[in-house]
N, C-alpha and C. Protein backbone atom coordinates (compact mmCIF):
# COMPACT_ATOMS: atom_id res chain seq x y z
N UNK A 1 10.01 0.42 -3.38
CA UNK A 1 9.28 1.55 -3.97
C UNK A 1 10.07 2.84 -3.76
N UNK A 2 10.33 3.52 -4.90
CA UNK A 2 10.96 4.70 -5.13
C UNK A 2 10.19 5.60 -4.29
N UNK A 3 11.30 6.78 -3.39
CA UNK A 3 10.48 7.50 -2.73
C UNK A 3 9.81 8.65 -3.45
N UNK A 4 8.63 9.36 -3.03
CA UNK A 4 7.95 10.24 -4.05
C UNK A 4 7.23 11.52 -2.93
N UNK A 5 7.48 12.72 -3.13
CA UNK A 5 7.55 13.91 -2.39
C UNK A 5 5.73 13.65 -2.21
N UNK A 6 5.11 14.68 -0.97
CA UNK A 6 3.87 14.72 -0.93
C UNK A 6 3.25 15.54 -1.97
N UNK A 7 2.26 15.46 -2.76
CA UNK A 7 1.60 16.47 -3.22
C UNK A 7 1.45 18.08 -2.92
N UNK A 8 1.52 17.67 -1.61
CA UNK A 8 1.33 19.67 -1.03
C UNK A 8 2.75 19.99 -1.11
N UNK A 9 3.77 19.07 -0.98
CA UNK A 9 5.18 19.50 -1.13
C UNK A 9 5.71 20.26 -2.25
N UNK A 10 5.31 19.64 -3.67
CA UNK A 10 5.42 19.57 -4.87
C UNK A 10 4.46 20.91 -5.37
N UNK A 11 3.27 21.06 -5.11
CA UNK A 11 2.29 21.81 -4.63
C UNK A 11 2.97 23.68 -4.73
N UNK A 12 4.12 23.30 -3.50
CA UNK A 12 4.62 24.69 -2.82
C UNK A 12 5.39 25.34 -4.08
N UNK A 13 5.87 24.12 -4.62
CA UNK A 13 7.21 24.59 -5.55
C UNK A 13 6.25 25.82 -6.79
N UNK A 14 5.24 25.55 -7.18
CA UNK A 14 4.77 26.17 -8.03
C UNK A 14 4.07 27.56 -7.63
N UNK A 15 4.18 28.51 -6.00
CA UNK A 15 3.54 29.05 -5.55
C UNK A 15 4.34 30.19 -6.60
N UNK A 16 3.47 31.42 -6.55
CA UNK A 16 3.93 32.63 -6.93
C UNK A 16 3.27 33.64 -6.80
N UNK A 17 3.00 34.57 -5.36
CA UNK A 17 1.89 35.74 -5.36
C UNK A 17 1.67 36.75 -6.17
N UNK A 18 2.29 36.61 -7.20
CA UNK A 18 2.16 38.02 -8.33
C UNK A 18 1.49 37.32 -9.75
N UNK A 19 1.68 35.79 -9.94
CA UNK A 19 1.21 35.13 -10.65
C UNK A 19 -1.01 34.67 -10.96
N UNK A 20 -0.83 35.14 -12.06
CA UNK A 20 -2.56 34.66 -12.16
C UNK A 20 -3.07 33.69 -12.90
N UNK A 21 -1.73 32.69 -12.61
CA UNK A 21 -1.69 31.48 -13.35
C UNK A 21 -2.69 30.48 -11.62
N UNK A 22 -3.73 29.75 -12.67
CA UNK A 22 -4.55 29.11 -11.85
C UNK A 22 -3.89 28.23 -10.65
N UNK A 23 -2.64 27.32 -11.35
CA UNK A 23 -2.05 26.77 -10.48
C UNK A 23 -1.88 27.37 -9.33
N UNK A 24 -0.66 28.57 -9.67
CA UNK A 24 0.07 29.07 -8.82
C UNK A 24 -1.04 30.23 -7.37
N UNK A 25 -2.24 29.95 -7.94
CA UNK A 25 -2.97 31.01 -7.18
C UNK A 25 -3.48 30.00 -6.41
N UNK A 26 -3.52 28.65 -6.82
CA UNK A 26 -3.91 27.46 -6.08
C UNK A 26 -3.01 27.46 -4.78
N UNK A 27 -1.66 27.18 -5.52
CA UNK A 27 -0.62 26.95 -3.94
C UNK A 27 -0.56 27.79 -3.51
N UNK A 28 -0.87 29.15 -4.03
CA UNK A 28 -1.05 29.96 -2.65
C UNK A 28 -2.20 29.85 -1.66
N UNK A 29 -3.24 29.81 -1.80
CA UNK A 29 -4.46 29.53 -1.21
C UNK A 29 -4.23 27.99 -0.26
N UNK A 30 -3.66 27.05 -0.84
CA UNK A 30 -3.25 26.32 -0.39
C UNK A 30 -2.64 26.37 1.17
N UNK A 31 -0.93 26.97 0.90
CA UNK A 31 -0.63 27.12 1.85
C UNK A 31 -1.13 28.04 3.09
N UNK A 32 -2.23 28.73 3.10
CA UNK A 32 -2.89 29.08 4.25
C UNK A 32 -4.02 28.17 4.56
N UNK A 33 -4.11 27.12 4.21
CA UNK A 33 -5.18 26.00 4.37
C UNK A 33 -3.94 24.92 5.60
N UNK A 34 -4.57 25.91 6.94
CA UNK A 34 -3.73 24.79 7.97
C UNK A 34 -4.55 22.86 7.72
N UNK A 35 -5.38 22.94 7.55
CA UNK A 35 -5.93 21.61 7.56
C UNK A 35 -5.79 20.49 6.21
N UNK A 36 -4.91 21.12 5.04
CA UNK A 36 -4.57 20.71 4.40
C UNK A 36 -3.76 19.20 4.26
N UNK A 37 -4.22 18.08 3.51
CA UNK A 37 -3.26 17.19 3.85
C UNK A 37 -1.92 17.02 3.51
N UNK A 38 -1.39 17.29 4.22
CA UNK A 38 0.32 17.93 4.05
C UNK A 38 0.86 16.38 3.27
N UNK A 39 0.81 15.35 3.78
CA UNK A 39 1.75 13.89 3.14
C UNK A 39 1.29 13.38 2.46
N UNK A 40 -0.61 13.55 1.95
CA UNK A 40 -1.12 12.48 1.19
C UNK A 40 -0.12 13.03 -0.28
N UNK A 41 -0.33 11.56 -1.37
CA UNK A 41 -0.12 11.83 -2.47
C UNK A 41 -1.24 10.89 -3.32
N UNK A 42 -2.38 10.16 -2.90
CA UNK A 42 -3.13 9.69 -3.49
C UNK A 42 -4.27 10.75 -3.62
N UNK A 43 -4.55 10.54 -5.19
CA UNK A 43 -5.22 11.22 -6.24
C UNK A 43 -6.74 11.81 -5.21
N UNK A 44 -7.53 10.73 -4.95
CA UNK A 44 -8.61 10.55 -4.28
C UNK A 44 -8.97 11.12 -3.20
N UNK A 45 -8.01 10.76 -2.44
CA UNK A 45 -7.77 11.16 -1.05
C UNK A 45 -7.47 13.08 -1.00
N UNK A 46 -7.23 13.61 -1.87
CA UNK A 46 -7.15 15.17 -1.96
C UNK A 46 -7.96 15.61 -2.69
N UNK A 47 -8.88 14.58 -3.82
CA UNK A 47 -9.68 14.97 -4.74
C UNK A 47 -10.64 15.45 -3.45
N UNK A 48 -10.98 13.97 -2.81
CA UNK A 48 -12.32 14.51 -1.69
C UNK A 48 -12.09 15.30 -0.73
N UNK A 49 -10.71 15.65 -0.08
CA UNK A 49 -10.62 17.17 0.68
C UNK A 49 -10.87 18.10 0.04
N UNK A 50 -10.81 18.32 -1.12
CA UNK A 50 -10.18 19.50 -1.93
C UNK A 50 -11.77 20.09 -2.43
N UNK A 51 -12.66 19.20 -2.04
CA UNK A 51 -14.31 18.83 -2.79
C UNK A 51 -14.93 19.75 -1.78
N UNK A 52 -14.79 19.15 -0.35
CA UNK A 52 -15.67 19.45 0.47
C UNK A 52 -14.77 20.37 1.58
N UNK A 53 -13.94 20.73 1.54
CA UNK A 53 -12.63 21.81 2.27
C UNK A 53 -12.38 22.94 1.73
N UNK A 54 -12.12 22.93 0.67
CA UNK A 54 -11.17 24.35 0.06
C UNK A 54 -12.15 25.38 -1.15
N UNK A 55 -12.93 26.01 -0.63
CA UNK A 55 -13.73 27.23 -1.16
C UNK A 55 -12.96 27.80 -2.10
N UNK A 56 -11.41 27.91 -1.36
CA UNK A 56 -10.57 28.90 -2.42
C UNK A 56 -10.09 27.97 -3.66
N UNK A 57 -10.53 27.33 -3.94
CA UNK A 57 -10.24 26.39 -5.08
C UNK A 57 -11.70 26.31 -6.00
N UNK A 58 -12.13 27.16 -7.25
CA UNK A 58 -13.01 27.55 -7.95
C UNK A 58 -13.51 26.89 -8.86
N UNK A 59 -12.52 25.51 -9.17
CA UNK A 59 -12.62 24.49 -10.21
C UNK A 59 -11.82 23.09 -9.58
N UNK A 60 -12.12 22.12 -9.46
CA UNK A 60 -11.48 20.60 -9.79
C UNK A 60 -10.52 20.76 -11.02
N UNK A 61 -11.06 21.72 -11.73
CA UNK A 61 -9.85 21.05 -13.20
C UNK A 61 -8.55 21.71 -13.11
N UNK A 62 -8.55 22.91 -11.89
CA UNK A 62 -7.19 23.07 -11.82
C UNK A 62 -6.41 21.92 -11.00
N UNK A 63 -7.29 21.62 -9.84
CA UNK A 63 -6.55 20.58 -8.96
C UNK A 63 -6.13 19.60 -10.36
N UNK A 64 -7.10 19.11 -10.79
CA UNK A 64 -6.49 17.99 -12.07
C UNK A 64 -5.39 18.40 -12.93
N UNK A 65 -5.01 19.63 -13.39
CA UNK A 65 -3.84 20.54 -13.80
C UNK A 65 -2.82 20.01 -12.91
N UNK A 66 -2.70 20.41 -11.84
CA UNK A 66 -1.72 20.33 -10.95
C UNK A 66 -1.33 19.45 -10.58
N UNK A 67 -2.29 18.18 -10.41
CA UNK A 67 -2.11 16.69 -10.26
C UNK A 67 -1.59 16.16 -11.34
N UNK A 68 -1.21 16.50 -12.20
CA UNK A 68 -0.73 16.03 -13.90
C UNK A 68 0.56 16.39 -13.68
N UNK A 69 0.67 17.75 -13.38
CA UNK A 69 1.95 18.15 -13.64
C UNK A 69 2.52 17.59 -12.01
N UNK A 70 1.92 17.40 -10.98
CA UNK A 70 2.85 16.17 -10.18
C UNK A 70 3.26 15.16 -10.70
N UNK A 71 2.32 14.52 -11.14
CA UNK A 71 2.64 12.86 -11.37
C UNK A 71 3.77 13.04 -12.80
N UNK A 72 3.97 14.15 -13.44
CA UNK A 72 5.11 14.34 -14.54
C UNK A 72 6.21 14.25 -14.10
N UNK A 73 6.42 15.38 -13.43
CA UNK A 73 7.27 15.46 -12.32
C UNK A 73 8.03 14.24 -11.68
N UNK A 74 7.04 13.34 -10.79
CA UNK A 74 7.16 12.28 -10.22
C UNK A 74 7.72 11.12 -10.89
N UNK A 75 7.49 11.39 -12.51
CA UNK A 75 8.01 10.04 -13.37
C UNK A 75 9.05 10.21 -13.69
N UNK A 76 9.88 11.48 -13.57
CA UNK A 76 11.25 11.75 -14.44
C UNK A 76 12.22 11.35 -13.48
């Protein structure tokens, strides 16, 4: 099995504090989330942190945004 970066890794690459692009306001919020799961990359497993953990996250459909454009990423 091909190796494949963590989600929060992949995550970072898209940060940008001047940006008011949903993503990018995501990984920022993100990275001050010490309890974040730094290695998972299964879908599920961050869907349900991300559910019951992260306030600063205003919608699921961005996480689902961002999870798309991982797994794009991940296939090339």
């Amino acid at each position: 099995m091909a190796y494949r970066e963590s989600f929060y890794r992949f995550l970072m690459t898209q940060k940008d504090p001047d940006s008011i692009n949903d993503v990018a306001q995501f990984a920022n919020n993100a990275q001050n989330d010490s309890q974040f799961p730094k290695q998972e990359q299964d879908y599920e497993k961050l869907s349900e942190y991300l559910e019951l953990n992260a306030p600063y996250l205003p919608s699921m459909t961005i996480f689902d945004e961002a999870y798309q454009m991982y797994l794009d990423k991940m296939s090339n």
